[in-house]
C-alpha atoms as a PDB file:
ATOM      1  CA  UNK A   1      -1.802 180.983  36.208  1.00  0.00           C
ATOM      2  CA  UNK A   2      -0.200 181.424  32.799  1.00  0.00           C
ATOM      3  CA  UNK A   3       3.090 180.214  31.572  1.00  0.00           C
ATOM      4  CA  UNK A   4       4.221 183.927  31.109  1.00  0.00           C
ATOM      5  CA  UNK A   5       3.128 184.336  35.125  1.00  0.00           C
ATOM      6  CA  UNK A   6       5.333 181.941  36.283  1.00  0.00           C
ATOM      7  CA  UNK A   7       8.282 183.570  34.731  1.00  0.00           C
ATOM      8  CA  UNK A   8       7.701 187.091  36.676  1.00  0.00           C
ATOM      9  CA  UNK A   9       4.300 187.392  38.529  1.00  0.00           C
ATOM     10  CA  UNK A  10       4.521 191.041  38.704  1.00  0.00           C
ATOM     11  CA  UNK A  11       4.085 193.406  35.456  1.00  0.00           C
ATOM     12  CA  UNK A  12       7.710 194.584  33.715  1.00  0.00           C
ATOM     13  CA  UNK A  13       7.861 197.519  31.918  1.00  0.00           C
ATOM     14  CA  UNK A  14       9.219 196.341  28.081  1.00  0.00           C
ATOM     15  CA  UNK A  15       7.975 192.677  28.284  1.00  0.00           C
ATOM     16  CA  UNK A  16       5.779 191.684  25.205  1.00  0.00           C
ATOM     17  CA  UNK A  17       3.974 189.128  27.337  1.00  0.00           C
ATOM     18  CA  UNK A  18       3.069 191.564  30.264  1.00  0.00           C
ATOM     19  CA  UNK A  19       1.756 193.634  27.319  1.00  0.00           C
ATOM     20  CA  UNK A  20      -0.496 191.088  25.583  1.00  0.00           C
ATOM     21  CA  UNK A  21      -1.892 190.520  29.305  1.00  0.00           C
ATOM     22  CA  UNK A  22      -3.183 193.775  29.185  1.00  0.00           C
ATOM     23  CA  UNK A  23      -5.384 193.370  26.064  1.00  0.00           C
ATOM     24  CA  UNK A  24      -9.047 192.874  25.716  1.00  0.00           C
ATOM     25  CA  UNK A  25     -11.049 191.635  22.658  1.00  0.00           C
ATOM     26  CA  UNK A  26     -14.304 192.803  21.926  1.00  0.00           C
ATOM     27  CA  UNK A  27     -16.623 191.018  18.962  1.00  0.00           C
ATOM     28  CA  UNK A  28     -17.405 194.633  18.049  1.00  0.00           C
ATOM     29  CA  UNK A  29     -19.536 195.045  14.721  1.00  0.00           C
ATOM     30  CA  UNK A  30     -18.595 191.791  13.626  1.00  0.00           C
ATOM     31  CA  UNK A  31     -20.847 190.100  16.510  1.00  0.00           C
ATOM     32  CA  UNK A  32     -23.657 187.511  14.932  1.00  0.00           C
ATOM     33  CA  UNK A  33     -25.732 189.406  17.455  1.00  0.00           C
ATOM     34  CA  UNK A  34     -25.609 193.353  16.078  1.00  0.00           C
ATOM     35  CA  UNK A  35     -28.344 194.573  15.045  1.00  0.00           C
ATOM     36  CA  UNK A  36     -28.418 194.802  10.858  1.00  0.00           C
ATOM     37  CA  UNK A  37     -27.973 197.944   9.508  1.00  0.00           C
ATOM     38  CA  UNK A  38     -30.805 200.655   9.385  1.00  0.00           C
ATOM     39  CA  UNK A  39     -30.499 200.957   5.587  1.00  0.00           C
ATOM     40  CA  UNK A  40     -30.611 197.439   4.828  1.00  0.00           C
ATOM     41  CA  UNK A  41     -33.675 196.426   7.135  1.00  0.00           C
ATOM     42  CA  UNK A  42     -35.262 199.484   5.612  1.00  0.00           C
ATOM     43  CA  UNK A  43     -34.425 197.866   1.961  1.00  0.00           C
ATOM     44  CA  UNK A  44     -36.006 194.501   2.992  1.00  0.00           C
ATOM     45  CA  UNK A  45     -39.479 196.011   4.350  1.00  0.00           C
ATOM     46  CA  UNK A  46     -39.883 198.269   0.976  1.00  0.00           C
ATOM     47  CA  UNK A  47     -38.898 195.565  -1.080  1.00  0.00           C
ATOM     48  CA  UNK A  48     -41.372 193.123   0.857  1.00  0.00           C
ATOM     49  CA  UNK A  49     -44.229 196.281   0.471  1.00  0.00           C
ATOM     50  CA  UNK A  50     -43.732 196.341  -3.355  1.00  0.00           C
ATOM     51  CA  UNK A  51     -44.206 192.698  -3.129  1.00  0.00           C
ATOM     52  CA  UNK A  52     -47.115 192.517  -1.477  1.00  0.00           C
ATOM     53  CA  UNK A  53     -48.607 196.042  -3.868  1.00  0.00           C
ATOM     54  CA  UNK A  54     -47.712 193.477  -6.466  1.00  0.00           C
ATOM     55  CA  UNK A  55     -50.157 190.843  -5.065  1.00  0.00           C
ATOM     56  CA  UNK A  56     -47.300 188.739  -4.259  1.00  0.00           C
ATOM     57  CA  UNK A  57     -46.988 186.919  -0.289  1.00  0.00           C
ATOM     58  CA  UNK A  58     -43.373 185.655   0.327  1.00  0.00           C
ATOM     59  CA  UNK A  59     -42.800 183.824   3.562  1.00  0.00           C
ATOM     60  CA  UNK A  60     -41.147 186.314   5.430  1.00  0.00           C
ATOM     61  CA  UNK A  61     -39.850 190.092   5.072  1.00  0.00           C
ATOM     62  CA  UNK A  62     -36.237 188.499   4.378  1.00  0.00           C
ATOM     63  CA  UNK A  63     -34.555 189.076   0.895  1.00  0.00           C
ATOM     64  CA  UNK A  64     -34.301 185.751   0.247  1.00  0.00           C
ATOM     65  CA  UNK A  65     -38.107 185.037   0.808  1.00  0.00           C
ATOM     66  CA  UNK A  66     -39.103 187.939  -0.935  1.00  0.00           C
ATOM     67  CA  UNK A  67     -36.868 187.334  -3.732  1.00  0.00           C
ATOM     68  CA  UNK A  68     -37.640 183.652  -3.921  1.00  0.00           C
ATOM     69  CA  UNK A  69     -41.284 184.634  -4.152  1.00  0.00           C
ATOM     70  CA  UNK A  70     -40.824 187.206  -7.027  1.00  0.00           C
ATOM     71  CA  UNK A  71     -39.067 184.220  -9.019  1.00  0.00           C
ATOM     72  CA  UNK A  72     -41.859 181.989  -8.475  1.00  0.00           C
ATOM     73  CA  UNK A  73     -44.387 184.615  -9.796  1.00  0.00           C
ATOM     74  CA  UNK A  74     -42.535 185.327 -12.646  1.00  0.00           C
ATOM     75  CA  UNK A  75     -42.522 181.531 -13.398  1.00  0.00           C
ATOM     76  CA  UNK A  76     -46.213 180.743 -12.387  1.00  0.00           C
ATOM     77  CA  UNK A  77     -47.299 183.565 -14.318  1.00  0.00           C
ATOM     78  CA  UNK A  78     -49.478 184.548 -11.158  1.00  0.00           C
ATOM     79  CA  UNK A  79     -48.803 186.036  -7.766  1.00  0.00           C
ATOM     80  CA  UNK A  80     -47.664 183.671  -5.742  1.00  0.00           C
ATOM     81  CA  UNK A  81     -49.003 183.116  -2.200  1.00  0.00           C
ATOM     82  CA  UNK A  82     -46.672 181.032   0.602  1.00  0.00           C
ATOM     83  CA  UNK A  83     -49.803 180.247   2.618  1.00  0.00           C
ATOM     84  CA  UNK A  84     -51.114 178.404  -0.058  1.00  0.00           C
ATOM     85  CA  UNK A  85     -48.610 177.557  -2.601  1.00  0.00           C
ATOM     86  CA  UNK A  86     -44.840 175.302  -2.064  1.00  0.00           C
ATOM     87  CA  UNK A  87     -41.850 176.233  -1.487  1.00  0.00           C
ATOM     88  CA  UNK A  88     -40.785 179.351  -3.293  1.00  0.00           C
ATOM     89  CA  UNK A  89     -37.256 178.202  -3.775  1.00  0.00           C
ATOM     90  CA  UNK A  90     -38.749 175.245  -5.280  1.00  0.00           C
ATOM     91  CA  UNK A  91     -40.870 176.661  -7.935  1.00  0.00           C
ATOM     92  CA  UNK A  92     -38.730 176.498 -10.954  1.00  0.00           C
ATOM     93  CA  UNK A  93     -40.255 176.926 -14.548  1.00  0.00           C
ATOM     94  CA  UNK A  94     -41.168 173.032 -14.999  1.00  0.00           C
ATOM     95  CA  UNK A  95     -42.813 172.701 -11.518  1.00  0.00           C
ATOM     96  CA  UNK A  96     -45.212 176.109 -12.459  1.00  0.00           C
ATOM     97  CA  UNK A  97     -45.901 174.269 -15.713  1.00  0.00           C
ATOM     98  CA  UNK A  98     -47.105 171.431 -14.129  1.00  0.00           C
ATOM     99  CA  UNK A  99     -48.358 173.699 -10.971  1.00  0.00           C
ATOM    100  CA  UNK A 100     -50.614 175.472 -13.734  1.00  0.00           C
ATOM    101  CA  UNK A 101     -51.673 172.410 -15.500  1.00  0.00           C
ATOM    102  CA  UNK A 102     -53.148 170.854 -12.864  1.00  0.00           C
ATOM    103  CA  UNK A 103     -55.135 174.317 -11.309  1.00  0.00           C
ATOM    104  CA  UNK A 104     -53.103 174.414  -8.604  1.00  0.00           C
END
């Protein structure tokens, strides 16, 4: 039993705290566990297609992965493929030159 109970069990007409009783709060949209956004998942899948027209396999169909991959191609100079290459995020223009050097 709340505080506000023990003053007047019963509900009073006027009183902020019988109001505030009454209220419910709902996550609504804000919830971790919506769904995302039609237009957005639709942006991620055509930007991971024109990835993979472009030769290129990220990690996932994310926007980070997929971006992350583009980078690394760009720096490698090749396609870059996450089954056999490192870490996108990790591919920075000094690692591809050394990447390269060596054949890998």
């Amino acid at each position: 039993m709340s505080l506000h109970q023990k003053d007047h069990p019963v509900f009073i007409e006027g009183c902020f705290g019988c109001k505030i009783s009454t209220l419910a709060i709902g996550k609504g949209d804000a919830s971790s566990d919506a769904a995302m956004p039609k237009r957005k998942w639709e942006g991620e899948l055509q930007r991971y297609r024109d990835a993979r027209k472009q030769g290129i396999q990220p990690a996932g169909t994310t926007m980070n992965k997929i971006i992350a991959a583009e980078k690394a191609s760009e720096n490698l100079g090749r396609a870059y493929n996450a089954e056999k290459d490192p870490n996108a995020k990790h591919i920075n223009k000094k690692t591809a030159t050394v990447m390269n050097q060596l054949g890998v």
